[in-house]
C-alpha atoms as a PDB file:
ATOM      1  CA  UNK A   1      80.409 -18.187  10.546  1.00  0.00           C
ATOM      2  CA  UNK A   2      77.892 -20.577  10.604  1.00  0.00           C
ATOM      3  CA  UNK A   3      73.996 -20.442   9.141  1.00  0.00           C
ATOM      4  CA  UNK A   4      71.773 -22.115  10.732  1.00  0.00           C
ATOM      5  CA  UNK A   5      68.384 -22.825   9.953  1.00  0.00           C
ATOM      6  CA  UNK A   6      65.762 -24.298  12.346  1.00  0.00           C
ATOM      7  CA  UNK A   7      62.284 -25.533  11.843  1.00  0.00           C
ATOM      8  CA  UNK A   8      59.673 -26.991  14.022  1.00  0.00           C
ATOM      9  CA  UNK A   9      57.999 -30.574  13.170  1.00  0.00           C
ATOM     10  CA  UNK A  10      55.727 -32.407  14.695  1.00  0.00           C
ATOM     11  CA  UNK A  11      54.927 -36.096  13.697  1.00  0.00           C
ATOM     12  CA  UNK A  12      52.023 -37.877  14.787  1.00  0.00           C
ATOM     13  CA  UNK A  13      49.076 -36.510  16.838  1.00  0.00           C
ATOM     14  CA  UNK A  14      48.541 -35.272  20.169  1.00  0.00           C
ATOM     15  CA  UNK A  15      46.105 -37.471  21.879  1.00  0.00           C
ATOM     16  CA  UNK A  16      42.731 -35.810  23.390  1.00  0.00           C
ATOM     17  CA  UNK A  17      41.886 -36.992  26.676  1.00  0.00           C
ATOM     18  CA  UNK A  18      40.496 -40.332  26.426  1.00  0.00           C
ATOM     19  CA  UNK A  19      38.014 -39.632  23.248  1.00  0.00           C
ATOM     20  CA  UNK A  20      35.965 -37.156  25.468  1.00  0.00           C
ATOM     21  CA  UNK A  21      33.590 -35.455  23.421  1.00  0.00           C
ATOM     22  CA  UNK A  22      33.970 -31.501  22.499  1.00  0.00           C
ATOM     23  CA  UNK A  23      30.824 -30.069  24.011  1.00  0.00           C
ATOM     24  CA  UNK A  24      32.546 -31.792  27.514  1.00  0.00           C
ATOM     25  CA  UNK A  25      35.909 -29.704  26.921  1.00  0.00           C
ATOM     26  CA  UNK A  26      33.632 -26.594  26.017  1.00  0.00           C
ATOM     27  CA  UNK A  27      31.370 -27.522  29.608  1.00  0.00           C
ATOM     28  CA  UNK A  28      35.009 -27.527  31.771  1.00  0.00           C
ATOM     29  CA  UNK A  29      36.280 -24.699  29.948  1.00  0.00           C
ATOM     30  CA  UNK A  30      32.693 -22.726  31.135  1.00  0.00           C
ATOM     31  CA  UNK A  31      33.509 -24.236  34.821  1.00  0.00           C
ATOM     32  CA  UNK A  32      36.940 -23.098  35.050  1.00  0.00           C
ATOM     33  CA  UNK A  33      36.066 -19.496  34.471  1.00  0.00           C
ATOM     34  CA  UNK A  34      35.377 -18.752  37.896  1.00  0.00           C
ATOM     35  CA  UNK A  35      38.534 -20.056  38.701  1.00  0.00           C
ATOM     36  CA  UNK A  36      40.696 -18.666  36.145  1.00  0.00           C
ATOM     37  CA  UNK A  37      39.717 -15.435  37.091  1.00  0.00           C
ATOM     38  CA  UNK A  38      40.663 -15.795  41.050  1.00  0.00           C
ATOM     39  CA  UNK A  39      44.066 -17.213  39.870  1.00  0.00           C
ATOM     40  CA  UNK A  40      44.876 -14.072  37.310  1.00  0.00           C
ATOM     41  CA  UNK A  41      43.729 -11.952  40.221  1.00  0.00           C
ATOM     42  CA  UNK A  42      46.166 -13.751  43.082  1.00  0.00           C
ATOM     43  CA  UNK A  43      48.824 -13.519  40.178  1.00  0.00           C
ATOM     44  CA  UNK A  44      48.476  -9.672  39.996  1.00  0.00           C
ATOM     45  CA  UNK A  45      48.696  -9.482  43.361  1.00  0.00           C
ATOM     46  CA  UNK A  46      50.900 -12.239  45.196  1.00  0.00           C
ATOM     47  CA  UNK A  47      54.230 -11.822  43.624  1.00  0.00           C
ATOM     48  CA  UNK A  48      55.657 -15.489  44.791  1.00  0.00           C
ATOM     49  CA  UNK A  49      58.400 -17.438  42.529  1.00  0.00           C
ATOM     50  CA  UNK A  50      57.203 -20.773  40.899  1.00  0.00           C
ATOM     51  CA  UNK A  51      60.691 -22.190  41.607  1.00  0.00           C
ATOM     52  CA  UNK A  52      63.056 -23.078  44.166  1.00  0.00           C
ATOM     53  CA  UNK A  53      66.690 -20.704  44.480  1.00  0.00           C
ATOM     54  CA  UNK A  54      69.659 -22.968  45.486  1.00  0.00           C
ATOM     55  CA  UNK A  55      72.401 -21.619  47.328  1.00  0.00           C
ATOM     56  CA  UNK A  56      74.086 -24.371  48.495  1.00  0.00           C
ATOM     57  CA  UNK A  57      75.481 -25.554  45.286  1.00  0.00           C
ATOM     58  CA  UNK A  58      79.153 -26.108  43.733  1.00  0.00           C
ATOM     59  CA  UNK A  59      80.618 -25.874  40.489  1.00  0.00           C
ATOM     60  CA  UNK A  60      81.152 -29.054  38.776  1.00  0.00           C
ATOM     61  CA  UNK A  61      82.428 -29.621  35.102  1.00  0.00           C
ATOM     62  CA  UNK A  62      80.112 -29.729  32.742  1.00  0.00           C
ATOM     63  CA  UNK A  63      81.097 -30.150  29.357  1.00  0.00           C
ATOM     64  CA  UNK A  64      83.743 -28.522  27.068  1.00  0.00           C
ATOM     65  CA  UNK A  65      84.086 -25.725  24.001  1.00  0.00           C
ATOM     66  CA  UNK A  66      86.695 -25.485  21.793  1.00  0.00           C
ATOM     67  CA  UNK A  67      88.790 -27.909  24.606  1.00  0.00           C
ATOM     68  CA  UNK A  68      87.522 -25.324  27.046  1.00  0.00           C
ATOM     69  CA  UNK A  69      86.015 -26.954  29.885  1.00  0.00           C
ATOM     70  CA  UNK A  70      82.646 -25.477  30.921  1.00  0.00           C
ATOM     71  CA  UNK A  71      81.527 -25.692  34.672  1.00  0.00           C
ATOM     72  CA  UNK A  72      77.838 -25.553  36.086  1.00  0.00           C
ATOM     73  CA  UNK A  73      76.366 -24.736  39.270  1.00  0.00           C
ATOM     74  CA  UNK A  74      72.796 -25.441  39.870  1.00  0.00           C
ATOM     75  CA  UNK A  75      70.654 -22.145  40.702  1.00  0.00           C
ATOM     76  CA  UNK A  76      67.046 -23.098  40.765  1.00  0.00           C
ATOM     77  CA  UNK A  77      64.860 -25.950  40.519  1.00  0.00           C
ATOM     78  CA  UNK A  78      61.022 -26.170  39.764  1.00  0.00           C
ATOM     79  CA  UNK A  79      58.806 -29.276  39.129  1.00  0.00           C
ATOM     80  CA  UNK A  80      57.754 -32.739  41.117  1.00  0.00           C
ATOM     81  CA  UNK A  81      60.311 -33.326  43.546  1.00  0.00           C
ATOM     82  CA  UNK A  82      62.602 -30.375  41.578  1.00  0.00           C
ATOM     83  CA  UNK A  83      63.379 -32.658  38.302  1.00  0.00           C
ATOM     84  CA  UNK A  84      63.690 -29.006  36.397  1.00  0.00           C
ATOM     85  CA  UNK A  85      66.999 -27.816  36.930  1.00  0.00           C
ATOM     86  CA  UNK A  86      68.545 -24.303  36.205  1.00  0.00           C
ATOM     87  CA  UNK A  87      71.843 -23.882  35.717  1.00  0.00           C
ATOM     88  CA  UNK A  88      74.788 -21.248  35.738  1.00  0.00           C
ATOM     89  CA  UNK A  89      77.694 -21.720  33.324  1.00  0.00           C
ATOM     90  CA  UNK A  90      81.516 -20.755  33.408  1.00  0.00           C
ATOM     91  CA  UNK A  91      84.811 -20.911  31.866  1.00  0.00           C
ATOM     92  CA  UNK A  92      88.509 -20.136  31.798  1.00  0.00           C
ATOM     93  CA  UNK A  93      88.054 -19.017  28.354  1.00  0.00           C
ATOM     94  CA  UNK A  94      87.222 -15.208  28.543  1.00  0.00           C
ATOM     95  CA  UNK A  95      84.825 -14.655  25.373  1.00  0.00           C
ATOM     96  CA  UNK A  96      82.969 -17.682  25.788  1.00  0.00           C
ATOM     97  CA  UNK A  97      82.794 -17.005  29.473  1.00  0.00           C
ATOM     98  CA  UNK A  98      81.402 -13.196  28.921  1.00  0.00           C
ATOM     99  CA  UNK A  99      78.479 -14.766  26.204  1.00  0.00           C
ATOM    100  CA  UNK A 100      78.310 -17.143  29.178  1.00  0.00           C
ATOM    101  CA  UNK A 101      77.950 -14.729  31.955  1.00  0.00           C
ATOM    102  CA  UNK A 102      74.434 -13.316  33.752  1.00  0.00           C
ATOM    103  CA  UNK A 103      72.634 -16.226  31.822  1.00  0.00           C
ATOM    104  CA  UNK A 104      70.183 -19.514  33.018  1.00  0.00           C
ATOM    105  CA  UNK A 105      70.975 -22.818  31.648  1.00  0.00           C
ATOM    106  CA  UNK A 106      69.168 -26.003  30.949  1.00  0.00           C
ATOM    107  CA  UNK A 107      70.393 -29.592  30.742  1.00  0.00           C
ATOM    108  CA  UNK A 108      70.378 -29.411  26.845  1.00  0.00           C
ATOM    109  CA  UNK A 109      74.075 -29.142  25.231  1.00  0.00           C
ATOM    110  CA  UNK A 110      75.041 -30.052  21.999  1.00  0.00           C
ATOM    111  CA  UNK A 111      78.638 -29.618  20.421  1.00  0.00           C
ATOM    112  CA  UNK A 112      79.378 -30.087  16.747  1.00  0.00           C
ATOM    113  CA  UNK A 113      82.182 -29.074  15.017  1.00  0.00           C
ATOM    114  CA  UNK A 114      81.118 -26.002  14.163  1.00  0.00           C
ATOM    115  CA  UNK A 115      79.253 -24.872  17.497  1.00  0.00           C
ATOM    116  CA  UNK A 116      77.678 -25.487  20.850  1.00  0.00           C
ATOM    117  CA  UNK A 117      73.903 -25.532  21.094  1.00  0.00           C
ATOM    118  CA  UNK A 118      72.665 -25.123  24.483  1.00  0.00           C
ATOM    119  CA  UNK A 119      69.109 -24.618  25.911  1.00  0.00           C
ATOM    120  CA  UNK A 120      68.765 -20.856  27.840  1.00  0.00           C
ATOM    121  CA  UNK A 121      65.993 -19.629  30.423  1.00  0.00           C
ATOM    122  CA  UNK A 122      65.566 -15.960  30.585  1.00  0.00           C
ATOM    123  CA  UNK A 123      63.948 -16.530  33.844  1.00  0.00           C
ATOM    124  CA  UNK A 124      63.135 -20.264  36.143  1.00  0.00           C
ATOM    125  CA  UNK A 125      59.529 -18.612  36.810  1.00  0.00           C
ATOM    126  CA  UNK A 126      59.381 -18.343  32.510  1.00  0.00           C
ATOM    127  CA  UNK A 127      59.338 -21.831  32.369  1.00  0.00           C
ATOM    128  CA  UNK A 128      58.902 -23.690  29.993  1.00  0.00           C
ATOM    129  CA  UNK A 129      59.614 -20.499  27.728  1.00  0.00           C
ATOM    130  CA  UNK A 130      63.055 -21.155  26.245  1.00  0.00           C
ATOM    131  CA  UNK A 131      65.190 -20.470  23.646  1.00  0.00           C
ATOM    132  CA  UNK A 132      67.143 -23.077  21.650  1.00  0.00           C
ATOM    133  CA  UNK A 133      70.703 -20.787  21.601  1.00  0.00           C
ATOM    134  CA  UNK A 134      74.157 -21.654  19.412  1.00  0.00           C
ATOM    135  CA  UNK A 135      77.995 -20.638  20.466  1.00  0.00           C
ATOM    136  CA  UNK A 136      79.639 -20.405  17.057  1.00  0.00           C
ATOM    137  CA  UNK A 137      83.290 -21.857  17.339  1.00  0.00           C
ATOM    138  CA  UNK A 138      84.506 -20.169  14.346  1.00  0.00           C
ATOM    139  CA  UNK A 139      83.960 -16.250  15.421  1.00  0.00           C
ATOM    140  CA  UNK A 140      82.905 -16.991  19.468  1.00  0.00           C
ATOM    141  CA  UNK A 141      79.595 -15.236  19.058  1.00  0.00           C
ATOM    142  CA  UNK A 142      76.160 -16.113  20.301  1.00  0.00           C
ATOM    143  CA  UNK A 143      73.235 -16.558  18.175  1.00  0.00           C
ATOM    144  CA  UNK A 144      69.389 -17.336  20.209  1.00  0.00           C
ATOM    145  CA  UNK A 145      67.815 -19.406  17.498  1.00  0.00           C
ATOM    146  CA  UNK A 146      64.311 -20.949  18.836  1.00  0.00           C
ATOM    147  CA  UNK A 147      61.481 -20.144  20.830  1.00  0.00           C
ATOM    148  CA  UNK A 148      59.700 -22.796  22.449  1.00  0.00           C
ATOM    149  CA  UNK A 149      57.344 -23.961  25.003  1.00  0.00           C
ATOM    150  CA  UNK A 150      58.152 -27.528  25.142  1.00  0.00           C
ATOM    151  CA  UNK A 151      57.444 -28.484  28.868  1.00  0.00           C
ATOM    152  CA  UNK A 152      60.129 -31.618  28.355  1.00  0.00           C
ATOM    153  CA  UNK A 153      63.298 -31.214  30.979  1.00  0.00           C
ATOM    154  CA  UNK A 154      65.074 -33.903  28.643  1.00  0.00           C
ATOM    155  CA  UNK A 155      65.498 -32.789  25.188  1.00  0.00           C
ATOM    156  CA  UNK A 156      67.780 -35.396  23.114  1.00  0.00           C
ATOM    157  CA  UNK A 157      69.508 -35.127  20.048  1.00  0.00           C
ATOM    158  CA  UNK A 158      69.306 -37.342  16.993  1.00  0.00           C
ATOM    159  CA  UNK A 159      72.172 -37.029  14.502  1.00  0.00           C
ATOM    160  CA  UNK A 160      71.708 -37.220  10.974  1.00  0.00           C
ATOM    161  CA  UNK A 161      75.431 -36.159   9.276  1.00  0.00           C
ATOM    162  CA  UNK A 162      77.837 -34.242  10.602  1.00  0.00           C
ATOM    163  CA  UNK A 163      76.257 -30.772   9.849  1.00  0.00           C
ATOM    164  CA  UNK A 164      72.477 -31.399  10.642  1.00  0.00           C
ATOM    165  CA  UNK A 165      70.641 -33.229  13.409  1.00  0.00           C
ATOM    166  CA  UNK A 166      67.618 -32.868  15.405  1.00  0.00           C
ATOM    167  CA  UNK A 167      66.330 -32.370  18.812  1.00  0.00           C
ATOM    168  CA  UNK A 168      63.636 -33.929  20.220  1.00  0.00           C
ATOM    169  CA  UNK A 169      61.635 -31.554  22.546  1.00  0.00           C
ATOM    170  CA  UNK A 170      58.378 -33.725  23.364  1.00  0.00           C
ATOM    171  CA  UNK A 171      58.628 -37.561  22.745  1.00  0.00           C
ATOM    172  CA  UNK A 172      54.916 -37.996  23.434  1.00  0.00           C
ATOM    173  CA  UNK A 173      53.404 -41.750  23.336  1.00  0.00           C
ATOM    174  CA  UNK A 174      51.290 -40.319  19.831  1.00  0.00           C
ATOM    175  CA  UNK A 175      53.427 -37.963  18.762  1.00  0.00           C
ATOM    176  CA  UNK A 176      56.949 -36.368  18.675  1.00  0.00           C
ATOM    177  CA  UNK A 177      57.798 -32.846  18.758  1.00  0.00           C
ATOM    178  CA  UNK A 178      61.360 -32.028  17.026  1.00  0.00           C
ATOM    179  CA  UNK A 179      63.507 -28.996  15.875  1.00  0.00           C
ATOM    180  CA  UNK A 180      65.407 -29.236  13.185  1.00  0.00           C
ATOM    181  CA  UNK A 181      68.579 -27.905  12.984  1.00  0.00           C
ATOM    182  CA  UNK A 182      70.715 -27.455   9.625  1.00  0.00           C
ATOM    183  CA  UNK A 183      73.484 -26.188   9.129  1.00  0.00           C
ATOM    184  CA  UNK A 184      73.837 -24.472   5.627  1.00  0.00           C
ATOM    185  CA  UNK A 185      77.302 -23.145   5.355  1.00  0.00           C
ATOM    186  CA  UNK A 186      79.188 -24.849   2.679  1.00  0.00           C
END
């Protein structure tokens, strides 16, 4: 069985807006008000879904586990033009199909030797709450790993040996946002 630790690093700095000065972020925050308060109150009232169901979609392989090949169907979309996708994953292989089953995928996939890491939505309307998650290949279990909020559809990987690499959740212009994934089983 694998251990896994991951860690959060940011290098750089996130830009603020064009050097505006703070008493000008403190002045919009004191404008928004107003509206922040009709928007919580529309929320409590007007249950609507933030993204888009699709219905229409077919399977289509994917990517592959243990030379198991994994399918996807699209379910939802949200964003600009629906550039946020939400997937549904299957197998022939029944234990990785049943850790598999009743969950929301993103893009993300990574296989090493030892696993699959994969990036899981509870829920499209959560976004961009997800969870970093890992299929162990040794004992076919499921482990969620990470919280984050990154906002990024297009998290890449970065390898650095054969155990450990990183993902890159944010590649901002100033700064990158990465979690770091090691692997510490000898």
């Amino acid at each position: 069985m694998a251990s896994i630790t991951i860690t959060e690093t940011t290098d750089g700095k996130k830009k603020r807006l064009g050097g505006i000065p703070l008493w000008a972020y403190v002045l919009l925050f004191i404008v928004q008000i107003p509206f922040r308060i009709i928007g919580l109150v529309l929320k409590l009232f007007v249950k609507g879904k933030k993204h888009i169901p699709v219905t229409d979609s077919s399977w289509t392989s994917w990517n592959s586990v243990n030379g198991h090949e994994i399918d996807r169907r699209i379910i939802s979309e949200t964003g600009f033009d629906g550039c946020i996708k939400f997937y549904e994953l299957r197998t022939n292989e029944n234990q990785i199909h049943e850790l598999l089953k009743g969950k929301i995928f993103g893009e993300f996939h990574c296989e090493t030797n030892y696993g699959l890491f994969l990036r899981q939505f509870d829920n499209p309307d959560d976004w961009p709450v997800s969870y970093l998650i890992f299929i162990d290949k040794s004992n076919v279990s499921l482990q969620r790993l990470k919280k984050t909020k990154s906002s990024w559809p297009d998290w890449k990987y970065e390898s650095i040996n054969d155990k450990d690499f990183d993902i890159i959740t944010e590649p901002g212009d100033t700064y990158t946002t990465k979690l770091n994934v090691r692997n510490n089983s000898h």
